[in-house]
Protein backbone atom coordinates (compact mmCIF):
# COMPACT_ATOMS: atom_id res chain seq x y z
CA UNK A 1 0.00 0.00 0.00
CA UNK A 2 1.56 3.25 -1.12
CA UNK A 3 1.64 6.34 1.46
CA UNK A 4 0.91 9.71 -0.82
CA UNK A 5 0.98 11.31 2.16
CA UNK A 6 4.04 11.12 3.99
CA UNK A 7 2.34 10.22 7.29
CA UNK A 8 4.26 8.28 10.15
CA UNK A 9 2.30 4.91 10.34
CA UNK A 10 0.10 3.56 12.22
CA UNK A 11 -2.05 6.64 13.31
CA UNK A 12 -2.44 6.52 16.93
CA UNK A 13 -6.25 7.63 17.67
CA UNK A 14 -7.82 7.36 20.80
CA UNK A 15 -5.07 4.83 22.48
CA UNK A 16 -5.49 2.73 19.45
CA UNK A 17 -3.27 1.79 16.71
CA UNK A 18 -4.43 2.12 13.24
CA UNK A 19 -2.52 0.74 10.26
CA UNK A 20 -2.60 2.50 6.37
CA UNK A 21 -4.79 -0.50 4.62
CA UNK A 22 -5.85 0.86 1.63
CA UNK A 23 -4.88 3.88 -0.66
CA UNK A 24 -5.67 6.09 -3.96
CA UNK A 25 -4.72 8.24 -6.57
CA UNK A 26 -7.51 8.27 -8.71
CA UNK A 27 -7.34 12.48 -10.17
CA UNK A 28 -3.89 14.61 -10.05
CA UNK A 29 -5.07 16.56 -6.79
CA UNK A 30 -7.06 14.08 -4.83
CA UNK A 31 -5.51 11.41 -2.24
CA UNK A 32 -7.34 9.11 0.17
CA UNK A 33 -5.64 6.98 2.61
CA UNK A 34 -7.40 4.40 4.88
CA UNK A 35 -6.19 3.14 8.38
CA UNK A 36 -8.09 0.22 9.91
CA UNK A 37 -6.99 -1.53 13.58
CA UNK A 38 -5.71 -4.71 13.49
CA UNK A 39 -9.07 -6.55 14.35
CA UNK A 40 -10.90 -4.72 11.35
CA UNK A 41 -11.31 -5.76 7.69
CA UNK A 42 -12.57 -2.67 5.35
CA UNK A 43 -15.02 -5.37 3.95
CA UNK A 44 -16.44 -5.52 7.91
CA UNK A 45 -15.08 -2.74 10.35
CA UNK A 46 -16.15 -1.17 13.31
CA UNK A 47 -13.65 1.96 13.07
CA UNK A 48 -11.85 3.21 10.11
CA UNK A 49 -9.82 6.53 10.09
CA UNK A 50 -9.11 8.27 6.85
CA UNK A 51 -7.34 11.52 5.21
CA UNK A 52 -8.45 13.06 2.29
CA UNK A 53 -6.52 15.45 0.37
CA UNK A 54 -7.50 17.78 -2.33
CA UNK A 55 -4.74 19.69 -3.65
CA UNK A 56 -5.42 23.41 -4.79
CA UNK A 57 -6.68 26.72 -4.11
CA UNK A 58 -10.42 24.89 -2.82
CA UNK A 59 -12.97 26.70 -0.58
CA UNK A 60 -13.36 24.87 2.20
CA UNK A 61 -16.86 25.74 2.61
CA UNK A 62 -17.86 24.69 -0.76
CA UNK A 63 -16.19 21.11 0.10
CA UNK A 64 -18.10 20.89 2.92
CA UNK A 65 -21.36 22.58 1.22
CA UNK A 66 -21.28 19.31 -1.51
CA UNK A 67 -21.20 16.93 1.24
CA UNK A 68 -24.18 18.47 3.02
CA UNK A 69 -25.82 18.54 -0.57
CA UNK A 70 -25.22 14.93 -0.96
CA UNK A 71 -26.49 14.33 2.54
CA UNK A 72 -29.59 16.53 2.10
CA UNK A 73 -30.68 14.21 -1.11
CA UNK A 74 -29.73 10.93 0.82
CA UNK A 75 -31.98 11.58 3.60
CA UNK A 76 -34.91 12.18 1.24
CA UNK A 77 -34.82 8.27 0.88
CA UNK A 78 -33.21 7.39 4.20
CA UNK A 79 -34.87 8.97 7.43
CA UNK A 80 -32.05 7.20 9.71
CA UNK A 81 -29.51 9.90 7.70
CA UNK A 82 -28.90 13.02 9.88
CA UNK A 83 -26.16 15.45 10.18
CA UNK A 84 -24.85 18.26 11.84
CA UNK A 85 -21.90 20.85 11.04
CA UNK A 86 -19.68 22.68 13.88
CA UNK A 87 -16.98 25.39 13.65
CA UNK A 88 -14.02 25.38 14.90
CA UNK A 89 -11.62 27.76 14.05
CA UNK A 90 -10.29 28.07 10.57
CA UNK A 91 -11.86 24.24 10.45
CA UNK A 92 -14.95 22.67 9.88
CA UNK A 93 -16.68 19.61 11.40
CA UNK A 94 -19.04 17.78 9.82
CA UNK A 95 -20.96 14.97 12.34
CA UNK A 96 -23.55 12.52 10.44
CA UNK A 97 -25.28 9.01 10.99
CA UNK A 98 -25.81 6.60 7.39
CA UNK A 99 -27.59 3.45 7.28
CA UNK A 100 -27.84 0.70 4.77
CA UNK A 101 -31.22 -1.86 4.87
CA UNK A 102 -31.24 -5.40 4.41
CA UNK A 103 -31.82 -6.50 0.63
CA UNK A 104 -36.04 -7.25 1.71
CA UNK A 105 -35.82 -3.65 2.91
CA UNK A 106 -37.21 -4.41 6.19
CA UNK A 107 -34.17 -4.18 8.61
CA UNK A 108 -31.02 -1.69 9.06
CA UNK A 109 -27.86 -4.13 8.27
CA UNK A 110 -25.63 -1.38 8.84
CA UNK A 111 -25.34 2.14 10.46
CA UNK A 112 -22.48 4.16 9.98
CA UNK A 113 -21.55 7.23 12.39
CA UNK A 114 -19.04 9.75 10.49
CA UNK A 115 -17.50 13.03 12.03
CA UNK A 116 -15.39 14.55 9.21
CA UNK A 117 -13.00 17.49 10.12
CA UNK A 118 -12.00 19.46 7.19
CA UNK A 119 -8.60 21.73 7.18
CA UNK A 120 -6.44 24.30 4.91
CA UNK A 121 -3.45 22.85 4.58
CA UNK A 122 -0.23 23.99 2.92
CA UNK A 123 2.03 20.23 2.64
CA UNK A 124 5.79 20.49 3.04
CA UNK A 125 6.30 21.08 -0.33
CA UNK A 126 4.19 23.95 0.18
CA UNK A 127 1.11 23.06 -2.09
CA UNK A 128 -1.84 24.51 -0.70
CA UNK A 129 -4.91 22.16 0.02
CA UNK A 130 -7.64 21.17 1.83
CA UNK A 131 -7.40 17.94 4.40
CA UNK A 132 -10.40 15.88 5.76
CA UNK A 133 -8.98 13.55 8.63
CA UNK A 134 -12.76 11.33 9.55
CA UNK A 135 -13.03 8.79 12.05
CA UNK A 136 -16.17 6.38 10.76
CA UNK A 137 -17.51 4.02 12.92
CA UNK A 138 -20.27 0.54 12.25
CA UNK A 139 -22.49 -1.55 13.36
CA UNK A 140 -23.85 -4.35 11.95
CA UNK A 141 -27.48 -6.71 12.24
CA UNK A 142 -27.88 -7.70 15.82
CA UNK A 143 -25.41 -4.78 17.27
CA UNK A 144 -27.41 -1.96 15.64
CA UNK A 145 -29.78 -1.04 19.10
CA UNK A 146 -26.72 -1.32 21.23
CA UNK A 147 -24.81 1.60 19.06
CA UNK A 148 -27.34 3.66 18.92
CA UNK A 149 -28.18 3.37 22.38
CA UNK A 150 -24.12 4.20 23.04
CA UNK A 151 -24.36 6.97 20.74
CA UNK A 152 -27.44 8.42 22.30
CA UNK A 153 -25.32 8.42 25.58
CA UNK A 154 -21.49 9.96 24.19
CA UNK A 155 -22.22 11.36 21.09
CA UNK A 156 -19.64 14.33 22.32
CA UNK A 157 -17.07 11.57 22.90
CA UNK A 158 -15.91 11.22 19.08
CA UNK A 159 -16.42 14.85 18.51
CA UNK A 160 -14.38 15.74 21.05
CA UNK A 161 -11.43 13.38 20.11
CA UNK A 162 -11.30 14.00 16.21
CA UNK A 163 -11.67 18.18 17.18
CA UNK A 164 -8.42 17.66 19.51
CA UNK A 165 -6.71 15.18 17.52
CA UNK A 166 -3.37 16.38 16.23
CA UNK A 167 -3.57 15.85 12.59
CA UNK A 168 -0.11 15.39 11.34
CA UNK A 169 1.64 17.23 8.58
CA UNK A 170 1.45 15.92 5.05
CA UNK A 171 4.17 15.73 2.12
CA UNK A 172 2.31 14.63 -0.73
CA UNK A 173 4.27 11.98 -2.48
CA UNK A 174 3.55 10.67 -6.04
């Protein structure tokens, strides 16, 4: 797995170890890196962390703005989907809840808790761009009513740690 990023590996978050698992390249300014703990799978996880970089002169508000856009149509379809955006700083956090339904449609089979933090950036070779560091966490069938029920309770918890986590400094690397 190629690091376009230049970070140290694994990302420590929250006491826990997470290990680069999956990259991309796919457009000359965009880079995504995945980190997963060493219990997860991507295919099954319960906590992923990933950066995003888009290289360029972007708005950060109009990043953010398309994501709430795409959120906005989603939960048209999907009542479970619900979001909610916080300032801090010169950043922006974005805190929403996805779900996926079995194939009958009767039953959630997955929700998905995200809380996206989005950043200007200048790398260390001094290319200006815009970072999203996101901690996303699942549950799956059966363990659905617990994490709700635990995100009812802490829902500050995770905002709290990705707004205080220090996001390291990138070097994009091609």
């Amino acid at each position: 797995v190629k690091d376009y990023l230049g970070l140290t590996k694994p990302i420590l978050f929250d006491h826990v170890s997470y290990n680069l698992v999956w990259t991309t390249h796919p457009t000359d300014n965009y880079y995504k890196q995945e980190y997963l703990s060493q219990n997860d799978t991507l295919e099954k996880f319960k906590k992923l962390v990933t950066v995003d970089v888009l290289v360029g002169n972007i708005n950060l508000k109009d990043i953010v703005a398309s994501k709430l856009s795409e959120l906005k149509k989603m939960k048209e379809s999907n009542p479970v989907v619900n979001y909610q955006t916080f300032g801090k700083g010169d950043e922006i956090m974005l805190d929403f809840l996805l779900s996926q339904n079995t194939p009958n449609g009767k039953y959630l089979s997955v929700v998905e808790r995200n809380v996206y933090r989005y950043k200007n950036v200048i790398d260390k070779n001094g290319q200006k761009a815009v970072l999203l560091f996101a901690v996303s966490e699942r549950a799956y069938g059966d363990d659905i009513d617990k994490f709700l029920a635990n995100l009812k309770a802490h829902r500050l918890n995770l905002l709290n740690l990705v707004g205080a986590f220090n996001i390291p400094d990138i070097r994009i690397k091609n």
